[in-house]
C-alpha atoms as a PDB file:
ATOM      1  CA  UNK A   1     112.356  86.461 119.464  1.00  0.00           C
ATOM      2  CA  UNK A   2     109.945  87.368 117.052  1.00  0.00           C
ATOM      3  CA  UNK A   3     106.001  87.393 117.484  1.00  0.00           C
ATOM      4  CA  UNK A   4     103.679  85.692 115.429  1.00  0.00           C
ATOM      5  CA  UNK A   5     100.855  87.804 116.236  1.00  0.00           C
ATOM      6  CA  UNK A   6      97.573  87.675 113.351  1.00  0.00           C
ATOM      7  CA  UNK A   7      95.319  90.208 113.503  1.00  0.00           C
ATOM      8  CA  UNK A   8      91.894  88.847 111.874  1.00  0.00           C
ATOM      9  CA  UNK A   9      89.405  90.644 113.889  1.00  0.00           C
ATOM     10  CA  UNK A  10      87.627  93.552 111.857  1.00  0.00           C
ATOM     11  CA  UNK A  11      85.186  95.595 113.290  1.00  0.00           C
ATOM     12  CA  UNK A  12      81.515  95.856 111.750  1.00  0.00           C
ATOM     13  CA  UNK A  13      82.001  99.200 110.369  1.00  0.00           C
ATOM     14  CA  UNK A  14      85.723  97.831 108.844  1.00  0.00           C
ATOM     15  CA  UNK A  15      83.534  95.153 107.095  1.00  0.00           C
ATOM     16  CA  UNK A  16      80.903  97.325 105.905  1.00  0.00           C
ATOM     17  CA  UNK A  17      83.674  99.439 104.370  1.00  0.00           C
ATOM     18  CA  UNK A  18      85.255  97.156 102.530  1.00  0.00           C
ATOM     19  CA  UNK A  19      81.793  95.546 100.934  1.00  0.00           C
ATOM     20  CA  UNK A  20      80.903  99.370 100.117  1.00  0.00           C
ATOM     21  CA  UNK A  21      84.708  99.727  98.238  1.00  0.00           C
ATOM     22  CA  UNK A  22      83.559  96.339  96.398  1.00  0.00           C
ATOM     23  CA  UNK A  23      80.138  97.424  95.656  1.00  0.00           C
ATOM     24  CA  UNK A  24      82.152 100.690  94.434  1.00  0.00           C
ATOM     25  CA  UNK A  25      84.051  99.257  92.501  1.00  0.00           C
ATOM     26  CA  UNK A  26      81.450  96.893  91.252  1.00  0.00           C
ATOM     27  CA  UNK A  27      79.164  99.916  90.322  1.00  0.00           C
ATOM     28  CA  UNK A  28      82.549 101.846  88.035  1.00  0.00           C
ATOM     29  CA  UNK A  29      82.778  98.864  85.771  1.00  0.00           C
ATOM     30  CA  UNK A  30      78.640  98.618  85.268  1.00  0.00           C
ATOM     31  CA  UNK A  31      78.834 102.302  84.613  1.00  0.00           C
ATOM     32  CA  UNK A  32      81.342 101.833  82.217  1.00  0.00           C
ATOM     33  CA  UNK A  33      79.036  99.897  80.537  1.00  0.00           C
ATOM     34  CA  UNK A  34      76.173 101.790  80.914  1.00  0.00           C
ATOM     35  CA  UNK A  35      77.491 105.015  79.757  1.00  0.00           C
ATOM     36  CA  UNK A  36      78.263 103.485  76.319  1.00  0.00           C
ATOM     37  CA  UNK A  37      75.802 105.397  74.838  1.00  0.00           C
ATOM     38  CA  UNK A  38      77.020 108.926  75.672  1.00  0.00           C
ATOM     39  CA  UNK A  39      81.048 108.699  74.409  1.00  0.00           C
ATOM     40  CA  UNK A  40      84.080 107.685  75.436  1.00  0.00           C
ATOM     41  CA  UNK A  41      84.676 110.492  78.005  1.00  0.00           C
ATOM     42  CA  UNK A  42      81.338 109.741  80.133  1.00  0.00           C
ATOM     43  CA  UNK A  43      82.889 105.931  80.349  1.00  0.00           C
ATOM     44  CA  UNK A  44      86.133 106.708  80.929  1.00  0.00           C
ATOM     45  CA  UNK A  45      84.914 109.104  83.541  1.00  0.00           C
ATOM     46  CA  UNK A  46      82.413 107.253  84.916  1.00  0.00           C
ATOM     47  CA  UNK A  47      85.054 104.268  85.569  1.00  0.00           C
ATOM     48  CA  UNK A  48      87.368 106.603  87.120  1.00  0.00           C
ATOM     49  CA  UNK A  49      85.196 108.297  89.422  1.00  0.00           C
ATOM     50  CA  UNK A  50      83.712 105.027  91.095  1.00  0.00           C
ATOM     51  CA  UNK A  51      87.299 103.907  91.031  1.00  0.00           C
ATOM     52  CA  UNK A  52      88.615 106.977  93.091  1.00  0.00           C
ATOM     53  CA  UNK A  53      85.799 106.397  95.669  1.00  0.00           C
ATOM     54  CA  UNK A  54      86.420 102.875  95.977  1.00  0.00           C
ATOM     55  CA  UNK A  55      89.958 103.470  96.647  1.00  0.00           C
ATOM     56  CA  UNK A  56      89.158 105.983  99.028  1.00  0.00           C
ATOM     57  CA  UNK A  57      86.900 104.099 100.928  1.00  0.00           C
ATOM     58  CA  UNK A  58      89.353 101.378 101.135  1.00  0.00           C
ATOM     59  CA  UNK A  59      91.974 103.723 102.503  1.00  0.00           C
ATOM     60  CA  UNK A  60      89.959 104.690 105.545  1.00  0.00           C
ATOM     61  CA  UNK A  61      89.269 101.191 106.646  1.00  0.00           C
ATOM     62  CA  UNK A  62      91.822  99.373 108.662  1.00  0.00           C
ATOM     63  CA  UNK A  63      93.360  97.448 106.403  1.00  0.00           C
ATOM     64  CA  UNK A  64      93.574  99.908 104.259  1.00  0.00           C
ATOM     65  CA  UNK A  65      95.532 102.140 106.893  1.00  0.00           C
ATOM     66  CA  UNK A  66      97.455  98.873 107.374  1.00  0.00           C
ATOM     67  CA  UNK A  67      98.340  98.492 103.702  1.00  0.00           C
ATOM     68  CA  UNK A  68      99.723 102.330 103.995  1.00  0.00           C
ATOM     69  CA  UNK A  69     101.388 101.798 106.875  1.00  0.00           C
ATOM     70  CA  UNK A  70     103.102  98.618 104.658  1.00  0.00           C
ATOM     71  CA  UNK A  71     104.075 100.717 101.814  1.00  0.00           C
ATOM     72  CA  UNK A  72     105.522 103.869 103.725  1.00  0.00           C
ATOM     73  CA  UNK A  73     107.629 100.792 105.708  1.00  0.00           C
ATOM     74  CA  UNK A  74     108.668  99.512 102.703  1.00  0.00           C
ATOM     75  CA  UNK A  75     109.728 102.852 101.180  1.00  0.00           C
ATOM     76  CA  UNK A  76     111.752 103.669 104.179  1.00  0.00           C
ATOM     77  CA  UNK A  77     113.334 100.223 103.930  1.00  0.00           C
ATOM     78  CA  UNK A  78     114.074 100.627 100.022  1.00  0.00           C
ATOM     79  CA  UNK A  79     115.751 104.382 100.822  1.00  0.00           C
ATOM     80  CA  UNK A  80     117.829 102.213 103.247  1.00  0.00           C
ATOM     81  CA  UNK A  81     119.815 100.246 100.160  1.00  0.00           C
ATOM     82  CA  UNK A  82     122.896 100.995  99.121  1.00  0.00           C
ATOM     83  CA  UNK A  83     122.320 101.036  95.416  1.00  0.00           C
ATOM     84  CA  UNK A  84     125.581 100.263  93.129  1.00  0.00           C
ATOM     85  CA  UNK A  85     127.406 102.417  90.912  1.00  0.00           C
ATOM     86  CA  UNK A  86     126.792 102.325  87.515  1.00  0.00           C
ATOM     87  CA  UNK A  87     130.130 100.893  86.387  1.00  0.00           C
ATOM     88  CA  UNK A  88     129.172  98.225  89.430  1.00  0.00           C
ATOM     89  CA  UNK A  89     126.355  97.392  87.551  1.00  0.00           C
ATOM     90  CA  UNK A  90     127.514  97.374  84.346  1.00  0.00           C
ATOM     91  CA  UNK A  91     130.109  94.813  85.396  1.00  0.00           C
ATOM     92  CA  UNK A  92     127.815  92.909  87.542  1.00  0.00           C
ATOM     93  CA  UNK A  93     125.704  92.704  84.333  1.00  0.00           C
ATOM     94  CA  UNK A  94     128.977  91.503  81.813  1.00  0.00           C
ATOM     95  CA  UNK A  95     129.977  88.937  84.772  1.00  0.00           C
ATOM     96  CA  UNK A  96     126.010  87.581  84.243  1.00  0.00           C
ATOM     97  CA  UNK A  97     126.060  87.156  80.155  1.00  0.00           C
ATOM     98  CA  UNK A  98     129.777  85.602  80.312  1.00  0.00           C
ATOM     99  CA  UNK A  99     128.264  83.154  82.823  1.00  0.00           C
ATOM    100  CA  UNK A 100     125.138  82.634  81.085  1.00  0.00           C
ATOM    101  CA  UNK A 101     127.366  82.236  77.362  1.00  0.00           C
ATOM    102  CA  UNK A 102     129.636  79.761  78.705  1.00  0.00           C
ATOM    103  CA  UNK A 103     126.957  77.688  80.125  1.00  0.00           C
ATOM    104  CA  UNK A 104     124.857  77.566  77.279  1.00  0.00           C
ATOM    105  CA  UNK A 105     128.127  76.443  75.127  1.00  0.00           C
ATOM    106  CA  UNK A 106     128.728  73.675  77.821  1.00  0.00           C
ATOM    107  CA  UNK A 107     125.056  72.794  77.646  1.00  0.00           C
ATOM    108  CA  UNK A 108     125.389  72.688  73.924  1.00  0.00           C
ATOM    109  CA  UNK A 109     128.297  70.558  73.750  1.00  0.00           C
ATOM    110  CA  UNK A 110     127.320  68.400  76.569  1.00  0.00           C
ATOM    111  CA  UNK A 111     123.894  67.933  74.185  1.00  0.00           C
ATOM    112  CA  UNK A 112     126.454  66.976  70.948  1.00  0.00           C
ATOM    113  CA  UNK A 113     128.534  64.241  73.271  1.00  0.00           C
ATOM    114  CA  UNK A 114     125.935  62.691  73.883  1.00  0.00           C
ATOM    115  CA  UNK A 115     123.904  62.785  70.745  1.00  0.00           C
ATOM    116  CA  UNK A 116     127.239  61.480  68.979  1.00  0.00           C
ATOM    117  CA  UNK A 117     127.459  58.762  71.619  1.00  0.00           C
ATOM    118  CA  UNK A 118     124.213  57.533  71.749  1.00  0.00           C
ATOM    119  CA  UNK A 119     123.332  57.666  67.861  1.00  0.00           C
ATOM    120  CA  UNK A 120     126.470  57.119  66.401  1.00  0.00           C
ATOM    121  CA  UNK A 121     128.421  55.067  68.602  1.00  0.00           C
ATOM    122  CA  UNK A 122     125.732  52.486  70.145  1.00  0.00           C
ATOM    123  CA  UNK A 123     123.101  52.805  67.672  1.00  0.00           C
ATOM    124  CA  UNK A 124     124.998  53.497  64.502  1.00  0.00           C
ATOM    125  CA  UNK A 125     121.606  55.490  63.285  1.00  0.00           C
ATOM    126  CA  UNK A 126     124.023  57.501  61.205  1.00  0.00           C
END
């Protein structure tokens, strides 16, 4: 049986974290701005600093260690797939545009029938 178990409860320091990654983060795109004045290179560096330190705030709070914890479970998971081979794929891929042709000609005629029908036959537009 599976638990439903939500964690919500962050401690101070957690909190503070995460509104010093904002303020971070915050502070890279107003120094983007700022730095205008002195080239492209003090922007673009400017942003990227303040965006490497928010990040790396965010990774040592806990849901940041949680989020890492997600994407190395999800990486394991995704090594766990058996991937198919490529002629697999390739016919997997045919089977998909025969299916996808021959319901768009059905479509289409199913669109003339009743076109003809309704305009032609009961309305006698044409």
């Amino acid at each position: 049986m599976a638990t439903s178990e939500v964690e919500t409860v962050h401690s101070g320091a957690d909190k503070a974290k995460l509104g010093a990654a904002i303020l971070l983060l915050a502070g890279a795109f107003v120094a983007y701005f700022l730095l205008a004045p002195q080239g492209g290179y003090a922007q673009w560096g400017g942003l990227l600093v303040g965006l490497a330190a928010a990040i790396g705030v965010f990774f040592v709070s806990e849901p940041g260690r949680q989020f890492l914890a997600f994407g190395r479970d999800a990486w394991r998971e995704v090594k766990k797939v058996v991937w198919p081979a490529r002629k697999e794929a390739i016919q997997m891929t045919a089977y998909v545009f025969a299916f996808v042709f021959v319901m768009g000609l059905f479509l289409w005629l199913t669109d003339k029938t009743v076109e003809w029908i309704f305009y032609d036959l009961i309305l006698g537009w044409r």
